[in-house]
Each structure stands twice: as structure tokens, then as C-alpha cells.
PDB file of N, CA and C in Angstrom:
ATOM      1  N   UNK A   1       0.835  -1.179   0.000  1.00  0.00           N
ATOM      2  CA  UNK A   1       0.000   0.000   0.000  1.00  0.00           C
ATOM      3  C   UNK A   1       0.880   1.243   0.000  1.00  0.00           C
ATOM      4  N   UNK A   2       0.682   2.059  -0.919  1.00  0.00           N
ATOM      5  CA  UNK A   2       1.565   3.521  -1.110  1.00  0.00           C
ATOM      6  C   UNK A   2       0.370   4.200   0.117  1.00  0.00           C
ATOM      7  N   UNK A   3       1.444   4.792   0.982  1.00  0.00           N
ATOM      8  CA  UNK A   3       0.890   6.013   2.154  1.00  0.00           C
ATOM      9  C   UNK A   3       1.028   7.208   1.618  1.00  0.00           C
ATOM     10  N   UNK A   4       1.837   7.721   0.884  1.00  0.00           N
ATOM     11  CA  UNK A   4       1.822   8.940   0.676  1.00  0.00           C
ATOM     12  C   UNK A   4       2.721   9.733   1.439  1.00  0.00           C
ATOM     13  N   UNK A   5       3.018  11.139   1.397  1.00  0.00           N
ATOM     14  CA  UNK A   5       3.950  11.852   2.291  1.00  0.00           C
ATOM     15  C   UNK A   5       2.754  12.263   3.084  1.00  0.00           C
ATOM     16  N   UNK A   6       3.166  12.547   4.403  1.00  0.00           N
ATOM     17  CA  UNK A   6       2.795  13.355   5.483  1.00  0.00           C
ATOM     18  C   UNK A   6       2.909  14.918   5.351  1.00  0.00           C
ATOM     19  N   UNK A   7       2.104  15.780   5.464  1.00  0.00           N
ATOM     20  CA  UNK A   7       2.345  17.241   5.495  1.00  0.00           C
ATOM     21  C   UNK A   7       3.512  18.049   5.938  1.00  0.00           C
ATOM     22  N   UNK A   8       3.436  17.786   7.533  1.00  0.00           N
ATOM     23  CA  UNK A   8       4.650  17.825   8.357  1.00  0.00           C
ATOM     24  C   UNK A   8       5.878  17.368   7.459  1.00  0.00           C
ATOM     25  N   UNK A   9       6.324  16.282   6.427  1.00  0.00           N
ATOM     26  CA  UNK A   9       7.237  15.424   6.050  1.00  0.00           C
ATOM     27  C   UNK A   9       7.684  16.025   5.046  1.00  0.00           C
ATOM     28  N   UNK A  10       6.885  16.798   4.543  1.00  0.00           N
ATOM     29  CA  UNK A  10       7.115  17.671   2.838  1.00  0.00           C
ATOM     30  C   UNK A  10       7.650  18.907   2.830  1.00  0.00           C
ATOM     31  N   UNK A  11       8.222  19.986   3.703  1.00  0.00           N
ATOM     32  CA  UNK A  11       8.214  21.092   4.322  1.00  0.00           C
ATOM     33  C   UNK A  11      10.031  20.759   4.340  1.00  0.00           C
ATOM     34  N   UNK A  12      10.919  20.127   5.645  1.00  0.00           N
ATOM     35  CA  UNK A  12      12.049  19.624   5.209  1.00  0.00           C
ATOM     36  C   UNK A  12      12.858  19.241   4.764  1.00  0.00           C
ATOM     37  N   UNK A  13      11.779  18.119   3.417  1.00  0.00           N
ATOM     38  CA  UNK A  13      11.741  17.288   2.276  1.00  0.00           C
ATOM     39  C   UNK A  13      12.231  18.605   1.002  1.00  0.00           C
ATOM     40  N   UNK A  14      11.687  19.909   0.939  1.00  0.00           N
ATOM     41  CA  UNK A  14      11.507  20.790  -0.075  1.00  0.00           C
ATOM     42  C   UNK A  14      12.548  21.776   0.664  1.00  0.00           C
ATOM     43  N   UNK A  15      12.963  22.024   1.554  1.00  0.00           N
ATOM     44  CA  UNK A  15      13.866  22.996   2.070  1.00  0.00           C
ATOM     45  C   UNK A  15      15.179  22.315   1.313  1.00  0.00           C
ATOM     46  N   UNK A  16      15.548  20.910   1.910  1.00  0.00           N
ATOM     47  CA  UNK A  16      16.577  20.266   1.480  1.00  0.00           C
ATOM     48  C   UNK A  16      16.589  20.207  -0.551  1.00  0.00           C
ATOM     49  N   UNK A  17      15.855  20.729  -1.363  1.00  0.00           N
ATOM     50  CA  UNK A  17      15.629  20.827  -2.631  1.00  0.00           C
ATOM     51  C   UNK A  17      15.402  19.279  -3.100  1.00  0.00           C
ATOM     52  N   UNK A  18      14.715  18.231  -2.141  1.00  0.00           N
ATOM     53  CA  UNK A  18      14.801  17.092  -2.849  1.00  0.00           C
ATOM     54  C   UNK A  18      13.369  17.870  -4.279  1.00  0.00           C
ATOM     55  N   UNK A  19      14.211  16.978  -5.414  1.00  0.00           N
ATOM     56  CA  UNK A  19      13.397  17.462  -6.656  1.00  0.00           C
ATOM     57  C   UNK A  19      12.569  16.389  -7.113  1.00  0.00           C
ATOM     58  N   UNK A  20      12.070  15.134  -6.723  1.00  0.00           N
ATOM     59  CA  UNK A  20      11.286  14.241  -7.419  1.00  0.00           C
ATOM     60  C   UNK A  20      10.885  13.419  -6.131  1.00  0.00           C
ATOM     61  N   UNK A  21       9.989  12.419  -6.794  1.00  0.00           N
ATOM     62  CA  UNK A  21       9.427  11.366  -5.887  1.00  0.00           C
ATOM     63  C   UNK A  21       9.645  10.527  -6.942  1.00  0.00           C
ATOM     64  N   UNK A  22       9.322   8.633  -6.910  1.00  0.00           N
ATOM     65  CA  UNK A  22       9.407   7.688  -7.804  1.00  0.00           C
ATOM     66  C   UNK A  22       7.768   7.236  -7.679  1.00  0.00           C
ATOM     67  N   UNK A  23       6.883   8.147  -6.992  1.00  0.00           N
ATOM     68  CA  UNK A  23       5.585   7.701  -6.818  1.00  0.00           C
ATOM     69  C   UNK A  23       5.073   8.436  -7.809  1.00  0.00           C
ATOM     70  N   UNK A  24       3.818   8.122  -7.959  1.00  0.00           N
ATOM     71  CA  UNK A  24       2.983   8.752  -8.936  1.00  0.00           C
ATOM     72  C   UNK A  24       2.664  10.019  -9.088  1.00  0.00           C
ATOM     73  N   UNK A  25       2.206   9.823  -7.674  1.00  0.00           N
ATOM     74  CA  UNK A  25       1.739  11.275  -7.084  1.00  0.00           C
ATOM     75  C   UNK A  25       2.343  11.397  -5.503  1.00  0.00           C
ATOM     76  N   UNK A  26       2.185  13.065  -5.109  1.00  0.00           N
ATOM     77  CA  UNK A  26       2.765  12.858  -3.749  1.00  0.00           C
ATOM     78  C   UNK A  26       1.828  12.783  -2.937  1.00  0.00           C
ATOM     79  N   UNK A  27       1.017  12.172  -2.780  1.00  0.00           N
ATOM     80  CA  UNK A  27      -0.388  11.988  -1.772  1.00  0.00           C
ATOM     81  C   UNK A  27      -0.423  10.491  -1.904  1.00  0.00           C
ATOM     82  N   UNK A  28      -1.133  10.060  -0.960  1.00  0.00           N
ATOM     83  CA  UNK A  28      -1.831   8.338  -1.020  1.00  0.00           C
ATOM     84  C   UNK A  28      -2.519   8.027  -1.853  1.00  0.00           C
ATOM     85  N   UNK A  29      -2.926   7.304  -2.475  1.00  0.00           N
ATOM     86  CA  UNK A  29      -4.673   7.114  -3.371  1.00  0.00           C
ATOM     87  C   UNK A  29      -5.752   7.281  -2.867  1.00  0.00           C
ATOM     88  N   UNK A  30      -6.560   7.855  -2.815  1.00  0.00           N
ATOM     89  CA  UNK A  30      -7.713   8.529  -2.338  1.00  0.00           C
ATOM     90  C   UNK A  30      -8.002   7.795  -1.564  1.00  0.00           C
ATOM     91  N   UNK A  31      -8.147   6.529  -1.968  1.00  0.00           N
ATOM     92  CA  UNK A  31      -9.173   5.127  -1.645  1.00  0.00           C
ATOM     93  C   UNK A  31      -8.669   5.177   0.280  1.00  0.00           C
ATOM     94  N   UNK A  32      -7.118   5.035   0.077  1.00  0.00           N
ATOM     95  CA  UNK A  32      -6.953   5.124   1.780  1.00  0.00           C
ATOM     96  C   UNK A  32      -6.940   6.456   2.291  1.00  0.00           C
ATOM     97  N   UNK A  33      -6.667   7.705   1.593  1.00  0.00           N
ATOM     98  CA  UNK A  33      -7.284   8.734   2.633  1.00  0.00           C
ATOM     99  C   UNK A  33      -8.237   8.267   2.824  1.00  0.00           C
ATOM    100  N   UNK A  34      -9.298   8.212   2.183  1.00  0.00           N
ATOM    101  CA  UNK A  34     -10.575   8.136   2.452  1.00  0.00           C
ATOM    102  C   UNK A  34     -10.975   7.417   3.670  1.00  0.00           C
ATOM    103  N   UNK A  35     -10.186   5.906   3.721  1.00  0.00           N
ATOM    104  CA  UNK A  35     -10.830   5.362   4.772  1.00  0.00           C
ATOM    105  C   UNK A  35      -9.897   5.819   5.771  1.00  0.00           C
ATOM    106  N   UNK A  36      -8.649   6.632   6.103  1.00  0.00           N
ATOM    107  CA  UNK A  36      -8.315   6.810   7.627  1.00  0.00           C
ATOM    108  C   UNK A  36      -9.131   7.816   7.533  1.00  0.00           C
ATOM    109  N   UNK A  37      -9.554   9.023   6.929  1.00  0.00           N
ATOM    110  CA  UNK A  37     -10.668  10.089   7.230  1.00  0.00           C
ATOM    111  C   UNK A  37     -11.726   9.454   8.321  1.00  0.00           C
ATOM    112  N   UNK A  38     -12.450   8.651   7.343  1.00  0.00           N
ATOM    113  CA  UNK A  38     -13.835   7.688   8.047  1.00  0.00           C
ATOM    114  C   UNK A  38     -13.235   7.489   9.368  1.00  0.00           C
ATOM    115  N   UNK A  39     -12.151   6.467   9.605  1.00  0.00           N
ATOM    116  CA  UNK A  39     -11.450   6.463  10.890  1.00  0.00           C
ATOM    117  C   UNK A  39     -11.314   7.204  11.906  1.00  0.00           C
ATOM    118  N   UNK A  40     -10.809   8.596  11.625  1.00  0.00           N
ATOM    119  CA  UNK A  40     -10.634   9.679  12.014  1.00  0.00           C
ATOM    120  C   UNK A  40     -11.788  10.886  12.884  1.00  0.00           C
ATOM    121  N   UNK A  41     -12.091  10.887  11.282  1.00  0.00           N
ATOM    122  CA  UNK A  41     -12.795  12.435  11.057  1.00  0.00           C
ATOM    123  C   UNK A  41     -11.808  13.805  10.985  1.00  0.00           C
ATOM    124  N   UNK A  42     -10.382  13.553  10.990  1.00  0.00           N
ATOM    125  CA  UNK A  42      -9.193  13.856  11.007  1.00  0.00           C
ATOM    126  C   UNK A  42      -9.035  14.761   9.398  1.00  0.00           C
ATOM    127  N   UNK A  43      -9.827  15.896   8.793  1.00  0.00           N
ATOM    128  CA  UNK A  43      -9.908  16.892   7.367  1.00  0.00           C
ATOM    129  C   UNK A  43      -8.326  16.931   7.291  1.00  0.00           C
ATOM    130  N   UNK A  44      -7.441  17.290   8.227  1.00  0.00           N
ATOM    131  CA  UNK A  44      -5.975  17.626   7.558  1.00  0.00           C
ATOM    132  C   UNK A  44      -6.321  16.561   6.731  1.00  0.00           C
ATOM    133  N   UNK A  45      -6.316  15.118   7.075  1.00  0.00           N
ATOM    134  CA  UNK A  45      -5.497  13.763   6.305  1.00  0.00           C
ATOM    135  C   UNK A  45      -5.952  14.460   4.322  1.00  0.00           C
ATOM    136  N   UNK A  46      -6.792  14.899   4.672  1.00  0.00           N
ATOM    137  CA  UNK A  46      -7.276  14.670   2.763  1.00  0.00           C
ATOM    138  C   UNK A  46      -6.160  16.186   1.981  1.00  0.00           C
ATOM    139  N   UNK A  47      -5.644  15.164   1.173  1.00  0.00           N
ATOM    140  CA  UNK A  47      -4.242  15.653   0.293  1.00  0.00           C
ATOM    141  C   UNK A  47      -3.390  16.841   1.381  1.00  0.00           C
ATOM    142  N   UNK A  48      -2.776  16.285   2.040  1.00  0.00           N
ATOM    143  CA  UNK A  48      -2.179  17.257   3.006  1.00  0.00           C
ATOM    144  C   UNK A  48      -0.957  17.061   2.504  1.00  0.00           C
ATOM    145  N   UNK A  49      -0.134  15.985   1.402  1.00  0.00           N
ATOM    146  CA  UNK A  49       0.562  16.822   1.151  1.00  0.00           C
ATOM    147  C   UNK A  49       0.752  17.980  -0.043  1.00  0.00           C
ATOM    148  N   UNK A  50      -0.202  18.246  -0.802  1.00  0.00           N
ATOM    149  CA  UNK A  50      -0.709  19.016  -1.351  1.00  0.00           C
ATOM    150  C   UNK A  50      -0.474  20.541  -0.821  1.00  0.00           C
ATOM    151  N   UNK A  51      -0.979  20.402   0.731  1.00  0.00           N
ATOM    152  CA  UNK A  51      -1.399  21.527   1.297  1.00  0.00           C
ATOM    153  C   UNK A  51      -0.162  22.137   1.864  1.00  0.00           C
ATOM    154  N   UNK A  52       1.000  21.046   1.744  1.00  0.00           N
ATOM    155  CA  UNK A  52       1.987  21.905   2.497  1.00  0.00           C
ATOM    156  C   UNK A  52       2.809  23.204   1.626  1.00  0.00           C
ATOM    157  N   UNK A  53       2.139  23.118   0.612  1.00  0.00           N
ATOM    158  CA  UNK A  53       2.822  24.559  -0.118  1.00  0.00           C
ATOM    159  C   UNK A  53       2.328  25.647   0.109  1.00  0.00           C
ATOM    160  N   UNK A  54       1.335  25.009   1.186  1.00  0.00           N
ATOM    161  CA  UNK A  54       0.779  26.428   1.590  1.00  0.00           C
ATOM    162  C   UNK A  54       1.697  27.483   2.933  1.00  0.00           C
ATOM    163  N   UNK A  55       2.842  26.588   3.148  1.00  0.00           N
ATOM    164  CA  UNK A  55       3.560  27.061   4.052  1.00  0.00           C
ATOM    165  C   UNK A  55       5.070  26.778   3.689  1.00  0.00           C
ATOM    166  N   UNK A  56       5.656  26.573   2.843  1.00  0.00           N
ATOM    167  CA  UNK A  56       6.573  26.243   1.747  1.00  0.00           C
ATOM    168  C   UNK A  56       6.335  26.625   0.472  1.00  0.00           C
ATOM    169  N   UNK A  57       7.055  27.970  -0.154  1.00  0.00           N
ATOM    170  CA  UNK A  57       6.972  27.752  -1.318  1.00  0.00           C
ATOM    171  C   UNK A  57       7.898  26.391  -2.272  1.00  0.00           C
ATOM    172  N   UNK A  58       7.293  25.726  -3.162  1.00  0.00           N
ATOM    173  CA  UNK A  58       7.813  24.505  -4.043  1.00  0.00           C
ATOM    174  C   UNK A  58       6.589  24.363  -5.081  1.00  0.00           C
ATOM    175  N   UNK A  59       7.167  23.983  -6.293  1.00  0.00           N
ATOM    176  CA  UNK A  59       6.522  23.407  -7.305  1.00  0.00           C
ATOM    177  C   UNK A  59       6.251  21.771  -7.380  1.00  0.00           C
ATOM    178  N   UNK A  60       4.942  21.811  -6.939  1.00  0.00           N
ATOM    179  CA  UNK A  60       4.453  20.269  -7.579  1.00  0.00           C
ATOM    180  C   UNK A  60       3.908  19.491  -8.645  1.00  0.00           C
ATOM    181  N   UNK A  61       4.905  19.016  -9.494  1.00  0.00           N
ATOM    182  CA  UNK A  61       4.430  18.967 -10.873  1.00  0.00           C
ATOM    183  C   UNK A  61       4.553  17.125 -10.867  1.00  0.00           C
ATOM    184  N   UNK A  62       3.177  16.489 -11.068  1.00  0.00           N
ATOM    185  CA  UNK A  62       3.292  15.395 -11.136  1.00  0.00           C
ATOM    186  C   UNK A  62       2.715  14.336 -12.537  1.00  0.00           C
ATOM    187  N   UNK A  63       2.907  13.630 -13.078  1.00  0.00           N
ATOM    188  CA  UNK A  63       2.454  13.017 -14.012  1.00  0.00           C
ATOM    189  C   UNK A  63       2.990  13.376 -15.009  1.00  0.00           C
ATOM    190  N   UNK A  64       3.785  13.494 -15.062  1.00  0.00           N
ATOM    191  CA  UNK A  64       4.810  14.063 -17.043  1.00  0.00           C
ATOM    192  C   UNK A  64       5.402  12.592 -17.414  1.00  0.00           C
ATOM    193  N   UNK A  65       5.054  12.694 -18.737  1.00  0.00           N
ATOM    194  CA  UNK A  65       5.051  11.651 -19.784  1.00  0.00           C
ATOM    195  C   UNK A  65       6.386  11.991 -20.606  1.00  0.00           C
ATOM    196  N   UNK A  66       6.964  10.444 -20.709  1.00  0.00           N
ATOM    197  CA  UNK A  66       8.172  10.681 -22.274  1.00  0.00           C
ATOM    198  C   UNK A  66       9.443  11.176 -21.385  1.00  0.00           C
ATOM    199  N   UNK A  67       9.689  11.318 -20.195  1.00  0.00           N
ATOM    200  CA  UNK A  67      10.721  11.538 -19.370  1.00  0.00           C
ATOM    201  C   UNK A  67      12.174  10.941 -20.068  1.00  0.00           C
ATOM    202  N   UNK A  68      11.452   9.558 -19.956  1.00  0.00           N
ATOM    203  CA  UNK A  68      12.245   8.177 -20.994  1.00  0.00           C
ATOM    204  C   UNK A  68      13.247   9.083 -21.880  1.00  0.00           C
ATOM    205  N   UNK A  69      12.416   9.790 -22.854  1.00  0.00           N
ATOM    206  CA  UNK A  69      12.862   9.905 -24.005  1.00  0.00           C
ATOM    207  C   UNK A  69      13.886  11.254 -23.802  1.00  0.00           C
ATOM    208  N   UNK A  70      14.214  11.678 -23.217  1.00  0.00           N
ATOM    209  CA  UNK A  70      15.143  12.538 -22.770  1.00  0.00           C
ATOM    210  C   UNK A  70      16.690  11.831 -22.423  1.00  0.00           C
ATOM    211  N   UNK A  71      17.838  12.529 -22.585  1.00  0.00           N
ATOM    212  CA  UNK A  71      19.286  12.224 -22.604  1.00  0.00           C
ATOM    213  C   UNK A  71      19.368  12.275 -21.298  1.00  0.00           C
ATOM    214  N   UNK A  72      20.547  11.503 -20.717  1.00  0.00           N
ATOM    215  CA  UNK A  72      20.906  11.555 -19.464  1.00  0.00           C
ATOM    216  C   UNK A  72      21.543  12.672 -18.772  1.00  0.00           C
ATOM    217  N   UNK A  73      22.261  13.557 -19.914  1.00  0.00           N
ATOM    218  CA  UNK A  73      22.278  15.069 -19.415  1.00  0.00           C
ATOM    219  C   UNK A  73      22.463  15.762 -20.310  1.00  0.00           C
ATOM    220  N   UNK A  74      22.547  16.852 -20.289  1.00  0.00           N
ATOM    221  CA  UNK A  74      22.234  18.319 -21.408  1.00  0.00           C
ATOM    222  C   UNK A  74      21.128  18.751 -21.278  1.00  0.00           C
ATOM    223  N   UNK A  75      19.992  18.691 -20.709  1.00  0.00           N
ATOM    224  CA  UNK A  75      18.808  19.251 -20.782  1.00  0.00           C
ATOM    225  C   UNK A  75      18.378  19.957 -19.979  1.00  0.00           C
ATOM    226  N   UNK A  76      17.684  20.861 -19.918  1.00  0.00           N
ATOM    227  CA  UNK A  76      17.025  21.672 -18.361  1.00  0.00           C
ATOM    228  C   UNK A  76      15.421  21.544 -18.846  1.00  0.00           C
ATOM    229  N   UNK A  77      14.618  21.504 -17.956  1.00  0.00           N
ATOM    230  CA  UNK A  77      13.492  21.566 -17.759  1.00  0.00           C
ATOM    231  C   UNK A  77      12.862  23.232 -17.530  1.00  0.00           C
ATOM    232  N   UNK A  78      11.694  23.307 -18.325  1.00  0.00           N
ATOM    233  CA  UNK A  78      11.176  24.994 -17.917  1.00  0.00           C
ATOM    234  C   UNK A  78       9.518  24.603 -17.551  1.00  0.00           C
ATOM    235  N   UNK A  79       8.976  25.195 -16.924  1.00  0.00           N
ATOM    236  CA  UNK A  79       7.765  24.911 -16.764  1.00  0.00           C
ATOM    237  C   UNK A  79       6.855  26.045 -16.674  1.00  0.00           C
ATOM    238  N   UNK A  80       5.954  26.054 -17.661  1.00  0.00           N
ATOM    239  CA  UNK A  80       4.870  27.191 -17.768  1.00  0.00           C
ATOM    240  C   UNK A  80       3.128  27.059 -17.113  1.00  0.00           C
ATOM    241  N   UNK A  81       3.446  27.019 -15.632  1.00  0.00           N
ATOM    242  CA  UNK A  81       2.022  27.284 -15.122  1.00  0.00           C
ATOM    243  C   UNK A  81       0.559  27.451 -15.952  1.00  0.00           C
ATOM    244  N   UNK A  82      -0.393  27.371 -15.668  1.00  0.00           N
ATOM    245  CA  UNK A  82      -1.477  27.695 -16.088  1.00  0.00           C
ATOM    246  C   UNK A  82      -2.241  28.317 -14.708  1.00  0.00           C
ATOM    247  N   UNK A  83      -2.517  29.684 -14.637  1.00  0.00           N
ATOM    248  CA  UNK A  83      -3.057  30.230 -13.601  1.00  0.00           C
ATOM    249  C   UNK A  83      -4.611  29.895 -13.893  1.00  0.00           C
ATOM    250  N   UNK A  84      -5.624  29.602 -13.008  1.00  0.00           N
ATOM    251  CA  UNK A  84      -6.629  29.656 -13.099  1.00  0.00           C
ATOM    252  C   UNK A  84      -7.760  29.956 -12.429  1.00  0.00           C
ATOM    253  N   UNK A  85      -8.912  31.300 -12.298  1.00  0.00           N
ATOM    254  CA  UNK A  85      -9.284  31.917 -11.503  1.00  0.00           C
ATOM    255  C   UNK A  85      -9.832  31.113 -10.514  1.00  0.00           C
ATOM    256  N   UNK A  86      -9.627  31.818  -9.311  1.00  0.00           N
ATOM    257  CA  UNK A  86      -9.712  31.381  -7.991  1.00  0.00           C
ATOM    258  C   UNK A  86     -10.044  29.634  -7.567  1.00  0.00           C
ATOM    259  N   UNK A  87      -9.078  28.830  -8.433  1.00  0.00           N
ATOM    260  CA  UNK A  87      -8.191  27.750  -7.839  1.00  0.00           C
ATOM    261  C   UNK A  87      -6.985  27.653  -7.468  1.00  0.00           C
ATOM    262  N   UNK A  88      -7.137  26.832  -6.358  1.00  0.00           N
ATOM    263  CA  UNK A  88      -5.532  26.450  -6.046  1.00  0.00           C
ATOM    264  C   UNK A  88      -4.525  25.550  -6.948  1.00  0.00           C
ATOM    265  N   UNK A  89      -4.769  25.063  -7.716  1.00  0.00           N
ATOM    266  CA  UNK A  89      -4.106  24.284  -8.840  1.00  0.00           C
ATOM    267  C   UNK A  89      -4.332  24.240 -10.283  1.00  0.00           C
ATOM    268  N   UNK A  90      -3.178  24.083 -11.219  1.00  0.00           N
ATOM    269  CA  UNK A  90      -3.594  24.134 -12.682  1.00  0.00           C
ATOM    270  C   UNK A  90      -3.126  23.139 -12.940  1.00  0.00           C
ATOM    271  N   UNK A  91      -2.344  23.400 -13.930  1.00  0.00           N
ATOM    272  CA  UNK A  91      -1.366  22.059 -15.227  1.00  0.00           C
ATOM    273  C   UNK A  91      -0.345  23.069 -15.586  1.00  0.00           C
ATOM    274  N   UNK A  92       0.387  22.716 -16.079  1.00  0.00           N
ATOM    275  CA  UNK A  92       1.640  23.472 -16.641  1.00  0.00           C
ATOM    276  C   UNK A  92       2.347  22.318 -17.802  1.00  0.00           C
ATOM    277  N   UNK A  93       2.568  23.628 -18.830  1.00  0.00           N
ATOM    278  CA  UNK A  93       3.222  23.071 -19.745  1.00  0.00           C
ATOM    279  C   UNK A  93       4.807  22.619 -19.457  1.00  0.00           C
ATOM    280  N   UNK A  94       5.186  21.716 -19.526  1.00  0.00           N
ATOM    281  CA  UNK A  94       6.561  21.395 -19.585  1.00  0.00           C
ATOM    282  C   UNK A  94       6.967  20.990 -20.501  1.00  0.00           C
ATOM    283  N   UNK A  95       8.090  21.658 -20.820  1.00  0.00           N
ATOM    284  CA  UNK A  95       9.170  21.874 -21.943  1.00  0.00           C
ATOM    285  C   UNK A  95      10.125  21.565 -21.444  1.00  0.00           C
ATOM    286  N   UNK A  96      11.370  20.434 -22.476  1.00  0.00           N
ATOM    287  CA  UNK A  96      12.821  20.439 -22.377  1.00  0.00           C
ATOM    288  C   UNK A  96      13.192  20.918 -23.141  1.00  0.00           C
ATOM    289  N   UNK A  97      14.306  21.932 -22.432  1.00  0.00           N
ATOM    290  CA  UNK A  97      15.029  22.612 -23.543  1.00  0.00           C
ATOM    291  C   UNK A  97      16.438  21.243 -23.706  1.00  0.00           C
ATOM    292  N   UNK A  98      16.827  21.514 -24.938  1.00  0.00           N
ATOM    293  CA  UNK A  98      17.999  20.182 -24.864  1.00  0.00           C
ATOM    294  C   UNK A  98      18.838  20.886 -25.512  1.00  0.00           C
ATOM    295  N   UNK A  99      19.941  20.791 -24.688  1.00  0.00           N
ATOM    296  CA  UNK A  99      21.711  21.852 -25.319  1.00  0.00           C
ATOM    297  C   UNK A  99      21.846  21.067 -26.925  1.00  0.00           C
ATOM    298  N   UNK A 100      22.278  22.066 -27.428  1.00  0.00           N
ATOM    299  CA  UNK A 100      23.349  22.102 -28.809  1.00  0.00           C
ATOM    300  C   UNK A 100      21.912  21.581 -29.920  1.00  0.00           C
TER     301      UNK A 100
END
């Protein structure tokens, strides 16, 4: 069972510049928030780590495709937000730029 990061856990995690996860996403699968919620009644648990950028600035960009197909180095990554009125989250375009 993937747990997910902890709120508290993501804050240290992003100071130190770690830049990736090997998970899908950085939250649990709904399915078990859901049931420690029920457990609970405990609102932080649902996508808290989501929420910790609310006290950390960091970019969470998850699900990019074709990674694969990129060189093992020469490349930088740029990423173009999508702002969208009064939500907390968009999509962003990501672009590799690739040297020479």
C-alpha cells in the first residue's frame, strides 16, 4: 500500500531541494485517505501533502510523460504554469530545452 507523504514530512523534504518522488503522485490514493478520514474524522489527512505549499513555497508537478525519451544530461526543464481563476491548482506546460 503507497501512504503517501505526510504534510509535516514535505516542508524539510523541499527545504533540502529534494526534486522528485518515484511515486505517482505525492499523496496516497484517495481510496486510503478516504478510509483513515472515516477512521478519524481527522480533514488535515485529505491531500495534506498538497497543502503543504501552503507554508513552503515549491513546485508540484506530477504526471509528465516521455521523461524516458530525454538524454541523461544536457537538458534543463522549464515549466509554464497555467493560472486559473480562484483555484488552487492548474497544469503546466513542460518543456525540455535540450543543449546544442
Amino acid at each position: 500500500m503507497r501512504h503517501g507523504l505526510r504534510g509535516d514530512h514535505v516542508s524539510p523534504r523541499a527545504r533540502r531541494a529534494i526534486d522528485r518522488t518515484d511515486g505517482w503522485s505525492w499523496d496516497a490514493p484517495f481510496v486510503h485517505t478516504a478510509r483513515k478520514y472515516a477512521e478519524t474524522r481527522d480533514f488535515s489527512l485529505i491531500w495534506e501533502g498538497h497543502k503543504a505549499g501552503r507554508h513552503i513555497g515549491y513546485s508540484h508537478i506530477e504526471k509528465l510523460h516521455n521523461l524516458e525519451r530525454l538524454p541523461s544530461t544536457g537538458f534543463v526543464i522549464s515549466c509554464f504554469p497555467v493560472k486559473i481563476e480562484r483555484a488552487s491548482a492548474g497544469w503546466t506546460r513542460a518543456v525540455a530545452i535540450i543543449d546544442g
